[in-house]
PDB file of N, CA and C in Angstrom:
ATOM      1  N   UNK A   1       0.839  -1.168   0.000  1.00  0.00           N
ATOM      2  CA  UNK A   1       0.000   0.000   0.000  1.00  0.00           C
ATOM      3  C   UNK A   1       0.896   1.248   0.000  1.00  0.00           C
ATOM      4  N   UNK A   2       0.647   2.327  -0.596  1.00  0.00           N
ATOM      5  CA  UNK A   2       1.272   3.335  -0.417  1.00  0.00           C
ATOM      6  C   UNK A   2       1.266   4.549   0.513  1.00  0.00           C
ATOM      7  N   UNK A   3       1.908   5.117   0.672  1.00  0.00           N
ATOM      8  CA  UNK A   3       1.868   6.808   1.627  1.00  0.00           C
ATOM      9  C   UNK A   3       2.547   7.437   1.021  1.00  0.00           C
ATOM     10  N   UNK A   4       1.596   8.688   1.338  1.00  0.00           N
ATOM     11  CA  UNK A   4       2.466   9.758   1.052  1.00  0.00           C
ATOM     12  C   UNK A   4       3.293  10.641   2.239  1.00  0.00           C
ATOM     13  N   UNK A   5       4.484  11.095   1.904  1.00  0.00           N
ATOM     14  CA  UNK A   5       5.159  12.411   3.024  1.00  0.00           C
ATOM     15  C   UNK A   5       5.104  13.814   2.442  1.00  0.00           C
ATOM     16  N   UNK A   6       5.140  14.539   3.253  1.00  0.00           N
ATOM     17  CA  UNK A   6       5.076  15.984   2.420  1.00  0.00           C
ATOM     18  C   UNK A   6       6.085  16.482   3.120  1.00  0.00           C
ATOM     19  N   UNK A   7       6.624  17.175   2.707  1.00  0.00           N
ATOM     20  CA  UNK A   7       8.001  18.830   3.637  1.00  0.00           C
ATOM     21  C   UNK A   7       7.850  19.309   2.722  1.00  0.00           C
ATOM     22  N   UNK A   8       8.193  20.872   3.170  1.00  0.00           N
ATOM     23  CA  UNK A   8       8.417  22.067   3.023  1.00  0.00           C
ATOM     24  C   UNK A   8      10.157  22.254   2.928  1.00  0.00           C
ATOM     25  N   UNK A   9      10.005  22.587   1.776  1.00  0.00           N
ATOM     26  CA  UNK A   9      12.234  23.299   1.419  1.00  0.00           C
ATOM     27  C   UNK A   9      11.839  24.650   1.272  1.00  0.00           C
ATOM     28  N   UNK A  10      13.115  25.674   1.515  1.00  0.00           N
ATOM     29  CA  UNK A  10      13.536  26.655   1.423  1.00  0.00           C
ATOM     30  C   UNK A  10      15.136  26.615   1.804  1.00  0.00           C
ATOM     31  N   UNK A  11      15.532  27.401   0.476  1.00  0.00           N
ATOM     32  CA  UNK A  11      17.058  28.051   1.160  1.00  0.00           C
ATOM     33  C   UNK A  11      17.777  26.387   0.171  1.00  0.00           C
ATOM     34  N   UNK A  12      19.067  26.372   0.758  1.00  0.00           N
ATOM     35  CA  UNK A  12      19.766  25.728  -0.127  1.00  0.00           C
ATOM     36  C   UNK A  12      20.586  24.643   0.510  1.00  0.00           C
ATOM     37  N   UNK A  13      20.041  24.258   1.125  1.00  0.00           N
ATOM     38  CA  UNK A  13      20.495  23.735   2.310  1.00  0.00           C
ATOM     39  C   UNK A  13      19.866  22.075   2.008  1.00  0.00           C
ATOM     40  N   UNK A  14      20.159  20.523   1.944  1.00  0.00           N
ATOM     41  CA  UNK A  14      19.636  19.717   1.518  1.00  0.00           C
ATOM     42  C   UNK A  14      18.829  19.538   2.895  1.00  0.00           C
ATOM     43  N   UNK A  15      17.421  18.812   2.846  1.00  0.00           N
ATOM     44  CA  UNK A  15      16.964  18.148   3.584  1.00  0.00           C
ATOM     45  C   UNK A  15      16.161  16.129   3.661  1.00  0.00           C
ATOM     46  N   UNK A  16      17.160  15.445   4.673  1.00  0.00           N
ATOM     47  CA  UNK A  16      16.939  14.209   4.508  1.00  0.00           C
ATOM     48  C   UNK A  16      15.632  13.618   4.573  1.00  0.00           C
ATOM     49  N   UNK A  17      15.194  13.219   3.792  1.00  0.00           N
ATOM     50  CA  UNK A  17      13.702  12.862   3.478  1.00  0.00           C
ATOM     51  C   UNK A  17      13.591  11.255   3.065  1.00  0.00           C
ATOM     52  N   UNK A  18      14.584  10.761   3.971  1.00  0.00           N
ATOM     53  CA  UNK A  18      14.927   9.342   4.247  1.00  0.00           C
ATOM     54  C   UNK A  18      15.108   7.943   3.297  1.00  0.00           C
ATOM     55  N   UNK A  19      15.318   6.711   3.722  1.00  0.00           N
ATOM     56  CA  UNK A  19      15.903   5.673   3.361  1.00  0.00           C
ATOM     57  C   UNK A  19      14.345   4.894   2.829  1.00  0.00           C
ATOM     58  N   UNK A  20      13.407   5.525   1.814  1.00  0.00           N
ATOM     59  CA  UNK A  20      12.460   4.995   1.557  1.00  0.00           C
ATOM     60  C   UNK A  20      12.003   4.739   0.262  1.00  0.00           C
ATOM     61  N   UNK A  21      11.686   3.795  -0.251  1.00  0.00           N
ATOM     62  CA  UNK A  21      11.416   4.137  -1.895  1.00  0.00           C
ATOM     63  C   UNK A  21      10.431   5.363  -2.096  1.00  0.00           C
ATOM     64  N   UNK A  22      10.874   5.896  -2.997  1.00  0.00           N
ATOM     65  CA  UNK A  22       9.772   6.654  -3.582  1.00  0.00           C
ATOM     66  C   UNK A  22       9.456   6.137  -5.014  1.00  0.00           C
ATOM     67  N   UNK A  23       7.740   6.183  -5.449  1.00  0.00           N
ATOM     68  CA  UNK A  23       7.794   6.026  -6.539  1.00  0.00           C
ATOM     69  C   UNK A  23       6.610   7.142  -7.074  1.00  0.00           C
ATOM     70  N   UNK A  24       6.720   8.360  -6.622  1.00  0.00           N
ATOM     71  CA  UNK A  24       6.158   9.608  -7.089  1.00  0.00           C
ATOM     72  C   UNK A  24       6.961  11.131  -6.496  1.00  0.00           C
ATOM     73  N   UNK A  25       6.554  11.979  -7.109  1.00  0.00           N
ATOM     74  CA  UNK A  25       7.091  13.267  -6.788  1.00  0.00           C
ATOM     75  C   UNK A  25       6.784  14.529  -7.016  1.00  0.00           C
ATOM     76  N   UNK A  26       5.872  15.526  -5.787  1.00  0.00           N
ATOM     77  CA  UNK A  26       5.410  16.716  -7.007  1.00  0.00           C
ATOM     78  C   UNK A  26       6.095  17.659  -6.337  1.00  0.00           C
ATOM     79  N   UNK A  27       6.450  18.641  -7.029  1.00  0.00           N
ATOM     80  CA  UNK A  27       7.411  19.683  -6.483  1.00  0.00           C
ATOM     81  C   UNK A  27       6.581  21.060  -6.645  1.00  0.00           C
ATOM     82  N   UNK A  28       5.705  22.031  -6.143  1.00  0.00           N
ATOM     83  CA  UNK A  28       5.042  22.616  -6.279  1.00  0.00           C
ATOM     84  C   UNK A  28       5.400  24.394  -5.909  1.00  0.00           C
ATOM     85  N   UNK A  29       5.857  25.102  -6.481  1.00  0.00           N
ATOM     86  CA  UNK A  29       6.557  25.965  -6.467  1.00  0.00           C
ATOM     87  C   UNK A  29       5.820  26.926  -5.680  1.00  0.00           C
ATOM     88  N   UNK A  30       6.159  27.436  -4.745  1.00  0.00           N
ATOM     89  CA  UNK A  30       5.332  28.190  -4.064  1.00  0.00           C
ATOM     90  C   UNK A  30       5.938  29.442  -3.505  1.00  0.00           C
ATOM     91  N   UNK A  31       7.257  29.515  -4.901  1.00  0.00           N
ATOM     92  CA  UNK A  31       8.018  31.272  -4.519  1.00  0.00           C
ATOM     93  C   UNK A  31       7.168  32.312  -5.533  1.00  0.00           C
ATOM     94  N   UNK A  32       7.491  33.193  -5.408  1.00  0.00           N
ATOM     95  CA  UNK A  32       7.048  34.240  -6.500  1.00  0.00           C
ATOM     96  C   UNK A  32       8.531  34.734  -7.414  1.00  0.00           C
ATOM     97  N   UNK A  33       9.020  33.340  -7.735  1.00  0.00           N
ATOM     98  CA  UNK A  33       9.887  33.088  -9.104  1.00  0.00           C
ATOM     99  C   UNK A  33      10.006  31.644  -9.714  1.00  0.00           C
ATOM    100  N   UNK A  34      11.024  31.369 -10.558  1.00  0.00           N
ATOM    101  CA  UNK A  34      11.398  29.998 -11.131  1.00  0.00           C
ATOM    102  C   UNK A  34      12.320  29.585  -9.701  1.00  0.00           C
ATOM    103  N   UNK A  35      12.311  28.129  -9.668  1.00  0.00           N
ATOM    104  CA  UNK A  35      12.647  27.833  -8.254  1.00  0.00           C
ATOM    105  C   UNK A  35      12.811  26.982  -9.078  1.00  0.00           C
ATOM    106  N   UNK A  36      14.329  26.237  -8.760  1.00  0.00           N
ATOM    107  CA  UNK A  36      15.151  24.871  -8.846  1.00  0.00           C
ATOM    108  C   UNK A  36      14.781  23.697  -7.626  1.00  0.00           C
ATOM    109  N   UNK A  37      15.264  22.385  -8.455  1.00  0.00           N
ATOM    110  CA  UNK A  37      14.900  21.288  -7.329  1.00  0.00           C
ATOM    111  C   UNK A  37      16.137  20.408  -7.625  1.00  0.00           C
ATOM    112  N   UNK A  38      16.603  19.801  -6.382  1.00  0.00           N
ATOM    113  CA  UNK A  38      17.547  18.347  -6.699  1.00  0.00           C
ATOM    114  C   UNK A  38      17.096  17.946  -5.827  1.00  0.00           C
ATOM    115  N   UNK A  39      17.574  16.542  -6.239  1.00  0.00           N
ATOM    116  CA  UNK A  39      17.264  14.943  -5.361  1.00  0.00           C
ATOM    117  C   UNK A  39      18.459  14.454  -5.703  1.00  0.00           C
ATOM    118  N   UNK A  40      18.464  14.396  -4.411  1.00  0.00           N
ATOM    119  CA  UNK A  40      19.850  13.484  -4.223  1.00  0.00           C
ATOM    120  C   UNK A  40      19.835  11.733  -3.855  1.00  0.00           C
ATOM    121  N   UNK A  41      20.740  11.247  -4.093  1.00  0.00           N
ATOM    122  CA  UNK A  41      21.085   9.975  -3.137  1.00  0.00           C
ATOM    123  C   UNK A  41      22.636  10.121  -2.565  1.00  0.00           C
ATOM    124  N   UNK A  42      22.633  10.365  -1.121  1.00  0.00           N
ATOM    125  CA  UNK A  42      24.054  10.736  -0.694  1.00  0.00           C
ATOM    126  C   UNK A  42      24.011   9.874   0.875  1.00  0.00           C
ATOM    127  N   UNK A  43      25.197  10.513   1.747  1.00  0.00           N
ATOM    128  CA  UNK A  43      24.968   9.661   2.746  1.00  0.00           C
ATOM    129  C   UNK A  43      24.048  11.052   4.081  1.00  0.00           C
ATOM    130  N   UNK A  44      23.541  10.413   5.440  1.00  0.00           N
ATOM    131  CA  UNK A  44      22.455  10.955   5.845  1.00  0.00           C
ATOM    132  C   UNK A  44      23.588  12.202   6.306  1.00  0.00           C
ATOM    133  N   UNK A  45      24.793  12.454   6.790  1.00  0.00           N
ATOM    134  CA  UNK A  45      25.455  13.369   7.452  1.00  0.00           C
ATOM    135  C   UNK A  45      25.399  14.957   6.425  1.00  0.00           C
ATOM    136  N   UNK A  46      24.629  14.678   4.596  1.00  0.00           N
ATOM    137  CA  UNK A  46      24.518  15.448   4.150  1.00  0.00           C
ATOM    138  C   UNK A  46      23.787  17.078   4.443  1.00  0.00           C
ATOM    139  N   UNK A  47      22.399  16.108   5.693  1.00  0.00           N
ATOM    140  CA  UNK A  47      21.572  16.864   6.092  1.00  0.00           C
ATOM    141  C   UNK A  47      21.179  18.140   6.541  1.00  0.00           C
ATOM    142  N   UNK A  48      20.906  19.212   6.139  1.00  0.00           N
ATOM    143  CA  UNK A  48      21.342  20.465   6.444  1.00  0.00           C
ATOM    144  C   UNK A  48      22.363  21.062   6.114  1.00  0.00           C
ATOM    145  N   UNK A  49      23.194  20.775   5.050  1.00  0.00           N
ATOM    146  CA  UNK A  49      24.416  21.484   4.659  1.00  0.00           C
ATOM    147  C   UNK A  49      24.003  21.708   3.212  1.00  0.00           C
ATOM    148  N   UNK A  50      25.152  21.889   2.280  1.00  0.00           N
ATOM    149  CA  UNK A  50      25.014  22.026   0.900  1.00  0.00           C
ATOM    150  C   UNK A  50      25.882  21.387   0.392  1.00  0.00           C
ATOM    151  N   UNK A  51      26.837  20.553   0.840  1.00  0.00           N
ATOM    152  CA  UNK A  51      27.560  19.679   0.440  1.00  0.00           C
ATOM    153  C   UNK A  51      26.935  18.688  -0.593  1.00  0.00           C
ATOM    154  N   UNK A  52      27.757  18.045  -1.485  1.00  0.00           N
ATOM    155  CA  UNK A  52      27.296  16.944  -2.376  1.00  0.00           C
ATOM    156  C   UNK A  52      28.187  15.809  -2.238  1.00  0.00           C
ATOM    157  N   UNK A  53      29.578  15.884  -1.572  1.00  0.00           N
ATOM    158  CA  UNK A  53      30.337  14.609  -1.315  1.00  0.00           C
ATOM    159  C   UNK A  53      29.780  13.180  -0.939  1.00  0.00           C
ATOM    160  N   UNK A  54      30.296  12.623  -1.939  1.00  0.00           N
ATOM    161  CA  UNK A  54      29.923  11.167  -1.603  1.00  0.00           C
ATOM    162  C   UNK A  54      28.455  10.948  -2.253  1.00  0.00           C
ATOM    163  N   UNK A  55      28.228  11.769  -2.455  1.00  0.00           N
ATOM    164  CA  UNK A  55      26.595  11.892  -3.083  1.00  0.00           C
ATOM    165  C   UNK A  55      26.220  11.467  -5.161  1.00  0.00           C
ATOM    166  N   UNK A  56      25.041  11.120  -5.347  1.00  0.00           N
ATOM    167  CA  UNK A  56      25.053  11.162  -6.962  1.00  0.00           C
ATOM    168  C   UNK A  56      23.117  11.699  -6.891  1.00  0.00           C
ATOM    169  N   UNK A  57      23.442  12.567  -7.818  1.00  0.00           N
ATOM    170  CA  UNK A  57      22.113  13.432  -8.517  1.00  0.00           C
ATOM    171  C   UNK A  57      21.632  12.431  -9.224  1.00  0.00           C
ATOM    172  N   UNK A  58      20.382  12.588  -8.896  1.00  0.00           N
ATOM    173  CA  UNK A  58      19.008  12.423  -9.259  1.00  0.00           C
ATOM    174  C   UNK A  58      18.146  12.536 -10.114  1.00  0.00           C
ATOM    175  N   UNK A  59      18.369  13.718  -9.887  1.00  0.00           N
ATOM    176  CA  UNK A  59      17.448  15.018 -10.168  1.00  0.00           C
ATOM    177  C   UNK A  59      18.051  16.514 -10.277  1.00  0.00           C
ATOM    178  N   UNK A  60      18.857  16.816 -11.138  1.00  0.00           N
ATOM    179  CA  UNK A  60      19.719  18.218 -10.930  1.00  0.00           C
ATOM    180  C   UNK A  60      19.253  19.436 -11.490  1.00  0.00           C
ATOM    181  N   UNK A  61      18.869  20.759 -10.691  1.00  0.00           N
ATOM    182  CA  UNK A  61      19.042  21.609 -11.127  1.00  0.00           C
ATOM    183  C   UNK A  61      17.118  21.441 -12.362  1.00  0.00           C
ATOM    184  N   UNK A  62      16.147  21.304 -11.652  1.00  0.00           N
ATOM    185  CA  UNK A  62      15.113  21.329 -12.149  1.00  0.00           C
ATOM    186  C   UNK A  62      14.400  22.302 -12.336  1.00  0.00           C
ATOM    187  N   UNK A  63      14.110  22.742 -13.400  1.00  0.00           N
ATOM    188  CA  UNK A  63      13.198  24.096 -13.373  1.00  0.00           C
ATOM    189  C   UNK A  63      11.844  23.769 -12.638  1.00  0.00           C
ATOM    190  N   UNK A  64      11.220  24.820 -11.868  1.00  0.00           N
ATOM    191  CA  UNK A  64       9.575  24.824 -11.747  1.00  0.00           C
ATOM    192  C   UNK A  64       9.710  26.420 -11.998  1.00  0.00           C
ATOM    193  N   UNK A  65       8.879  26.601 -13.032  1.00  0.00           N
ATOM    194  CA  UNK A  65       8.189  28.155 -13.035  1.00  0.00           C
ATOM    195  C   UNK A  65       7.380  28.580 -11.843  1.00  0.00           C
ATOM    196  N   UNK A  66       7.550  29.681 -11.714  1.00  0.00           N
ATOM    197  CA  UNK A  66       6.287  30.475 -10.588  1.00  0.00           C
ATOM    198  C   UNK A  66       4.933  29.781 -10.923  1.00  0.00           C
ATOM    199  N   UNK A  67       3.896  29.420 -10.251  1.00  0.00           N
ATOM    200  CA  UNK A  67       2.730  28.938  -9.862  1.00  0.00           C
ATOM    201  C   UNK A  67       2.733  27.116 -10.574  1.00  0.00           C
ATOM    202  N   UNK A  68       3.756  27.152 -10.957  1.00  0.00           N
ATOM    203  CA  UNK A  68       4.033  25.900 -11.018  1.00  0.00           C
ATOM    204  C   UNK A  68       3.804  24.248 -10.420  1.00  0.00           C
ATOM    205  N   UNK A  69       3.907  22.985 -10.878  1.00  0.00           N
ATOM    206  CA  UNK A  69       3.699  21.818  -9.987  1.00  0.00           C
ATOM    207  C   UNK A  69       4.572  21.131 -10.933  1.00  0.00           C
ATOM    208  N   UNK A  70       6.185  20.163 -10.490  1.00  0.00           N
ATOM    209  CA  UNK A  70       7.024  19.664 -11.225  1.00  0.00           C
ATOM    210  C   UNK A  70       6.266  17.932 -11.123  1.00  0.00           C
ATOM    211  N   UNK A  71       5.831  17.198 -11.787  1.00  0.00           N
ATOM    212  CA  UNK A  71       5.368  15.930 -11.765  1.00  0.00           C
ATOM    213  C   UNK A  71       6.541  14.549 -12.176  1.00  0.00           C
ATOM    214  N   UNK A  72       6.592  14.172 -11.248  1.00  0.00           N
ATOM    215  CA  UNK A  72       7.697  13.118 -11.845  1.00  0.00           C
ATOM    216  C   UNK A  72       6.966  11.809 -10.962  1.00  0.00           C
ATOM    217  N   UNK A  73       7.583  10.980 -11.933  1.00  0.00           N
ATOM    218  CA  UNK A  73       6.792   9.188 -12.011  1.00  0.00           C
ATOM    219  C   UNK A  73       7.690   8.722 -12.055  1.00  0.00           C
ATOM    220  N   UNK A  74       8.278   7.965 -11.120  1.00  0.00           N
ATOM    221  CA  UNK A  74       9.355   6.991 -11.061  1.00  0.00           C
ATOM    222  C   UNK A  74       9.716   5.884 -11.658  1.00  0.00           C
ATOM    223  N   UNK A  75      11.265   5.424 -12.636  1.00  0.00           N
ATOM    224  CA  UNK A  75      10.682   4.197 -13.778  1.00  0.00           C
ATOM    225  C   UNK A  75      11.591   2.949 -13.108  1.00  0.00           C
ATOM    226  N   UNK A  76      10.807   2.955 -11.902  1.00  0.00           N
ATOM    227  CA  UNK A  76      10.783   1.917 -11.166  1.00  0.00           C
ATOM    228  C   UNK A  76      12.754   1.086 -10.641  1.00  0.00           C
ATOM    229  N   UNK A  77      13.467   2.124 -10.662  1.00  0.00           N
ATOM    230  CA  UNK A  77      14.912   2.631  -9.896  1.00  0.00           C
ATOM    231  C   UNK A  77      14.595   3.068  -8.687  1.00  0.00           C
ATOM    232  N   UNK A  78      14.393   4.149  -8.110  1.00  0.00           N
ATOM    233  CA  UNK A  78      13.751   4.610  -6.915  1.00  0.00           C
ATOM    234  C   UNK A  78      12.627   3.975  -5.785  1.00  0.00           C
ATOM    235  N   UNK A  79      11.656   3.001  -6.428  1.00  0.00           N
ATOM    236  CA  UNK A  79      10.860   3.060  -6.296  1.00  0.00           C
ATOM    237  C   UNK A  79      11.463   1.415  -5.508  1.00  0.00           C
ATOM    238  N   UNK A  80      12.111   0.741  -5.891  1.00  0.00           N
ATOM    239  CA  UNK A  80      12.872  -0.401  -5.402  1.00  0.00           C
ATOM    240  C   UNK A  80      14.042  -0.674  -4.730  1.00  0.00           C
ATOM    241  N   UNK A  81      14.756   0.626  -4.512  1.00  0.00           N
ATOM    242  CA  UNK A  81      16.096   1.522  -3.889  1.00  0.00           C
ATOM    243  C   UNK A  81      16.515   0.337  -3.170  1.00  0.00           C
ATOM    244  N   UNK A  82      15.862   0.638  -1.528  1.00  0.00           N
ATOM    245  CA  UNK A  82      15.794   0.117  -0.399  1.00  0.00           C
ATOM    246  C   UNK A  82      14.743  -1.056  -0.190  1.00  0.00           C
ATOM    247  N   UNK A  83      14.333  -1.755  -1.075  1.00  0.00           N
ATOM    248  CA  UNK A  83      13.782  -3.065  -0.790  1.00  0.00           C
ATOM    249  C   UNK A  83      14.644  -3.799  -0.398  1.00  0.00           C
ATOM    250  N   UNK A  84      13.766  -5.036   0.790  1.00  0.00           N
ATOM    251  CA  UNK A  84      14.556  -5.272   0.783  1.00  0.00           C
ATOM    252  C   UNK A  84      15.041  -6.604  -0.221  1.00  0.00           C
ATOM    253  N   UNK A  85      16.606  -7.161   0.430  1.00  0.00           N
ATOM    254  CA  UNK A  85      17.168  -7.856  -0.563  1.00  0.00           C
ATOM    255  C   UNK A  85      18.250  -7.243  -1.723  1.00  0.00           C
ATOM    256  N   UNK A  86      18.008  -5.687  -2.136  1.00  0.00           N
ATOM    257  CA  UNK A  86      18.569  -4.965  -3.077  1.00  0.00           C
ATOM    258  C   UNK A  86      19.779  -4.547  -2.279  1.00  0.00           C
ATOM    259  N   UNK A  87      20.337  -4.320  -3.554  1.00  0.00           N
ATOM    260  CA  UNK A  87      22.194  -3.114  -2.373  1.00  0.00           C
ATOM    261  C   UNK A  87      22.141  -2.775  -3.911  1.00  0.00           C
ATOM    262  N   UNK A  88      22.726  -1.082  -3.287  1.00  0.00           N
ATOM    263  CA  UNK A  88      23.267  -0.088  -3.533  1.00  0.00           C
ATOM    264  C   UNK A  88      24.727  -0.132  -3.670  1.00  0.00           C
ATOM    265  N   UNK A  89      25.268  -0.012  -4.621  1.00  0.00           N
ATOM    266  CA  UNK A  89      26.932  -0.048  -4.097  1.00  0.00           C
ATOM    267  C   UNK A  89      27.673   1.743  -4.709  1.00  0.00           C
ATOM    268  N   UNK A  90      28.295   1.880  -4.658  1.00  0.00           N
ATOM    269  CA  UNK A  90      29.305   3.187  -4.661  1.00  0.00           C
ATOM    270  C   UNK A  90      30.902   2.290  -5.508  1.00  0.00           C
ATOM    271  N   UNK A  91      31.063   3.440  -6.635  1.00  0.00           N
ATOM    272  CA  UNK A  91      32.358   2.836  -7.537  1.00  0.00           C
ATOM    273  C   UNK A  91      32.941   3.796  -6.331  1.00  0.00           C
ATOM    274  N   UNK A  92      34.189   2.724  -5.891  1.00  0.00           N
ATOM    275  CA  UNK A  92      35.651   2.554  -5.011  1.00  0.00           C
ATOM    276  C   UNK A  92      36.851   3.870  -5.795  1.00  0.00           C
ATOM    277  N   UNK A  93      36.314   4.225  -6.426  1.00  0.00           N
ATOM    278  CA  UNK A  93      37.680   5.349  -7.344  1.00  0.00           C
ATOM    279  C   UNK A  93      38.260   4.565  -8.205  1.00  0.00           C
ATOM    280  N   UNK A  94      38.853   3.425  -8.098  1.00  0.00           N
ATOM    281  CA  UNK A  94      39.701   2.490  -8.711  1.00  0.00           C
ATOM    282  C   UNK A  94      38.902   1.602  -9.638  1.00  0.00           C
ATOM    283  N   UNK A  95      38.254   0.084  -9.636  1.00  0.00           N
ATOM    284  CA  UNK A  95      37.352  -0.587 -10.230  1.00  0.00           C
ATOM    285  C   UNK A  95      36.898  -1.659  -9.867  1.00  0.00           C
ATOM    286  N   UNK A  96      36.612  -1.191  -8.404  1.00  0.00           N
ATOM    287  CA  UNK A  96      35.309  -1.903  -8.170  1.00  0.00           C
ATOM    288  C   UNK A  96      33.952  -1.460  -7.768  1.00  0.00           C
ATOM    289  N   UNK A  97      32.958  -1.877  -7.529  1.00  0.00           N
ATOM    290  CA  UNK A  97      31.626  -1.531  -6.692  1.00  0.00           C
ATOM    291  C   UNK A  97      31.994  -2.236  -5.175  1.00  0.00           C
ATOM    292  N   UNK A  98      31.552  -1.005  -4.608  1.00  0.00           N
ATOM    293  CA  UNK A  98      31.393  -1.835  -3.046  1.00  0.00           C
ATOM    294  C   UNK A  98      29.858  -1.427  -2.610  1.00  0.00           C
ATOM    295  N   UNK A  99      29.187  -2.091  -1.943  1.00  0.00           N
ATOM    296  CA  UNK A  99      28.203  -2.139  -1.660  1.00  0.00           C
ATOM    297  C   UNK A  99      28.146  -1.305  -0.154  1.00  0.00           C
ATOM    298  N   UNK A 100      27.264  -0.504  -0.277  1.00  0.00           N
ATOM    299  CA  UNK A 100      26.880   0.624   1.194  1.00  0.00           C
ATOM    300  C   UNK A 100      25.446   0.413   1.409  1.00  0.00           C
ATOM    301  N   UNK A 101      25.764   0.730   2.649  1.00  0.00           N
ATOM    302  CA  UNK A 101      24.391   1.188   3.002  1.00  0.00           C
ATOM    303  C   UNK A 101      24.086   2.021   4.087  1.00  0.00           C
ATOM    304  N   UNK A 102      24.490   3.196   3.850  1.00  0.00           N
ATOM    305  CA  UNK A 102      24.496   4.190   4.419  1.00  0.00           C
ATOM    306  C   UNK A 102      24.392   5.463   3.978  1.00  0.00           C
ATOM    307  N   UNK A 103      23.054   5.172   2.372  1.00  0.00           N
ATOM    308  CA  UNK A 103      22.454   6.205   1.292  1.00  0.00           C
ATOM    309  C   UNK A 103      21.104   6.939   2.224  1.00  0.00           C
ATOM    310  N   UNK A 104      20.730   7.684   2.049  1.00  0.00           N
ATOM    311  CA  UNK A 104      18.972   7.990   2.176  1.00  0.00           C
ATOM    312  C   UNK A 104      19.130   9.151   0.944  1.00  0.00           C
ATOM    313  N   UNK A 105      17.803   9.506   1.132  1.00  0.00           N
ATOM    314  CA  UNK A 105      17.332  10.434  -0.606  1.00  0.00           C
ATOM    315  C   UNK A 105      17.849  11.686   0.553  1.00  0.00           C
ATOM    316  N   UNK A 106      18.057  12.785  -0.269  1.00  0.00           N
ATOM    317  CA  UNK A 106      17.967  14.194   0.437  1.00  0.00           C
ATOM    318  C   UNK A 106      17.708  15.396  -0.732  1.00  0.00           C
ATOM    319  N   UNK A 107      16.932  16.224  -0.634  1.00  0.00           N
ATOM    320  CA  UNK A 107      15.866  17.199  -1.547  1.00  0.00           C
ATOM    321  C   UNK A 107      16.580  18.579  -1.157  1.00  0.00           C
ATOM    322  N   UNK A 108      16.498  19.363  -1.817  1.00  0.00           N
ATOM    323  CA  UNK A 108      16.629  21.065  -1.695  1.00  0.00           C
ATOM    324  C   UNK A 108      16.176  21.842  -3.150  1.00  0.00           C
ATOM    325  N   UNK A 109      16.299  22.939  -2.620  1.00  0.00           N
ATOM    326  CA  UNK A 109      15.243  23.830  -3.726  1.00  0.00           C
ATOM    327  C   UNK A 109      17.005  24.797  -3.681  1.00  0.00           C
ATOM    328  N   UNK A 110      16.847  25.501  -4.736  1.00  0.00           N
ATOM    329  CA  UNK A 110      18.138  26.585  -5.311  1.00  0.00           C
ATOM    330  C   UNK A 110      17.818  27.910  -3.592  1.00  0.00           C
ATOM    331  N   UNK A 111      18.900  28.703  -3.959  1.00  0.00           N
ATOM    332  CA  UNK A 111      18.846  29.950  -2.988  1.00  0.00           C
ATOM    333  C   UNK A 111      17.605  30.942  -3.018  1.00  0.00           C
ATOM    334  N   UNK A 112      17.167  31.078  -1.768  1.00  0.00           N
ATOM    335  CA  UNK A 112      15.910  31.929  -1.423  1.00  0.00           C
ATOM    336  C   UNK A 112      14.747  31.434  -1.482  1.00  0.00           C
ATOM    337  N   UNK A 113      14.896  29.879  -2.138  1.00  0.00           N
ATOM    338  CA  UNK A 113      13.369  29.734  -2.813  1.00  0.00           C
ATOM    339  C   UNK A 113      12.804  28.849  -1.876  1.00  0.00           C
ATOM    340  N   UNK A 114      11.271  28.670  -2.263  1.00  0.00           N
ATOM    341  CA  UNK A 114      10.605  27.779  -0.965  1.00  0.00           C
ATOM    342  C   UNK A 114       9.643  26.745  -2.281  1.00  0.00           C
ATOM    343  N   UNK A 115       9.364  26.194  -1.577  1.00  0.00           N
ATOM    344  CA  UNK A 115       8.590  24.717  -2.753  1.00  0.00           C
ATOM    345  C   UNK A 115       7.805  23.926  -1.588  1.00  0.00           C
ATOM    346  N   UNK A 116       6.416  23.108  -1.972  1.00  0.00           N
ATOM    347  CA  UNK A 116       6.028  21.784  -1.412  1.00  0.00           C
ATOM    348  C   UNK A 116       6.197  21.159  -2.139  1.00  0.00           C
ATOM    349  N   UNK A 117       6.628  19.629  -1.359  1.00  0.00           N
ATOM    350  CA  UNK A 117       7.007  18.825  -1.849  1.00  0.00           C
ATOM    351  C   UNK A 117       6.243  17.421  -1.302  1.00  0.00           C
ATOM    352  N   UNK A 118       5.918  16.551  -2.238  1.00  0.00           N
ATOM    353  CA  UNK A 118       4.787  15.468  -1.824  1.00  0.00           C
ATOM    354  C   UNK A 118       5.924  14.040  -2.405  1.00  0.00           C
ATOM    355  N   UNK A 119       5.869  13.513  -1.461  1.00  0.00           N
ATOM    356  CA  UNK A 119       6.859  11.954  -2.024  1.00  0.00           C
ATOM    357  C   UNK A 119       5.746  10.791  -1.831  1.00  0.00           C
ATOM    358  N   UNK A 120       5.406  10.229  -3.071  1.00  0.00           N
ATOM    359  CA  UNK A 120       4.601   9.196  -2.791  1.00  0.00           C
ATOM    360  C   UNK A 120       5.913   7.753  -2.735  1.00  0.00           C
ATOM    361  N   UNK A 121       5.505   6.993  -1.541  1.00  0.00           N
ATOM    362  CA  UNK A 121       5.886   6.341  -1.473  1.00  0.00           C
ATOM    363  C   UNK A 121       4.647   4.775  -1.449  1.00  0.00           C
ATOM    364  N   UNK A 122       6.459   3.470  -1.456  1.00  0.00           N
ATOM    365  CA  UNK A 122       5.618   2.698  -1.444  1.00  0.00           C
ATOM    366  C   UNK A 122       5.093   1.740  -0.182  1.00  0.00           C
TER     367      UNK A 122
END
């Protein structure tokens, strides 16, 4: 069965919006300009900073126009992340995959701007 979560972003700062599949996303612009979105997959210590280390985009640098709603449908990557049974791994620099697990998703909107944000999960 599914749920949904909702938060509120502003400012530029990522916020962790956890270790859960998502397999929906509306980003609903609620500045009085064009307001950017990323989604991240990084590790949770990202939280509240603006750092991207260790991290891989998502979702980069998304337009929403003023009175806007960004709609995204997941093609079923996200949506199976953290099932369980699955791993995630991270390329080592050199050539291998090592397997982590110590990803969650984390969201932010560009500087000044504010957005709702609805994660349907599964």
């Amino acid at each position: 069965m599914a749920h949904i979560d909702t938060i509120q972003l502003s400012g530029t700062n990522f916020k962790n919006v956890l270790a859960e599949n998502i397999t929906g996303l509306l980003i609903c612009n609620t500045d009085t300009e064009e307001i950017t979105f990323d989604l991240i997959l990084g590790p949770s210590s990202l939280d509240g900073g603006t750092s991207t280390t260790g991290a891989v985009f998502i979702l980069k640098d998304i337009p929403v126009p003023q009175g806007s709603t960004f709609v995204w449908e997941d093609d079923d990557v996200l949506s199976d992340a953290f099932k369980s049974g699955n791993t995630i791994s991270k390329h080592d620099g050199s050539s291998t995959f090592v397997v982590t697990s110590d990803l969650v998703f984390l969201a932010r909107v560009g500087s000044g701007h504010t957005a709702s944000v609805i994660l349907k999960r599964k």
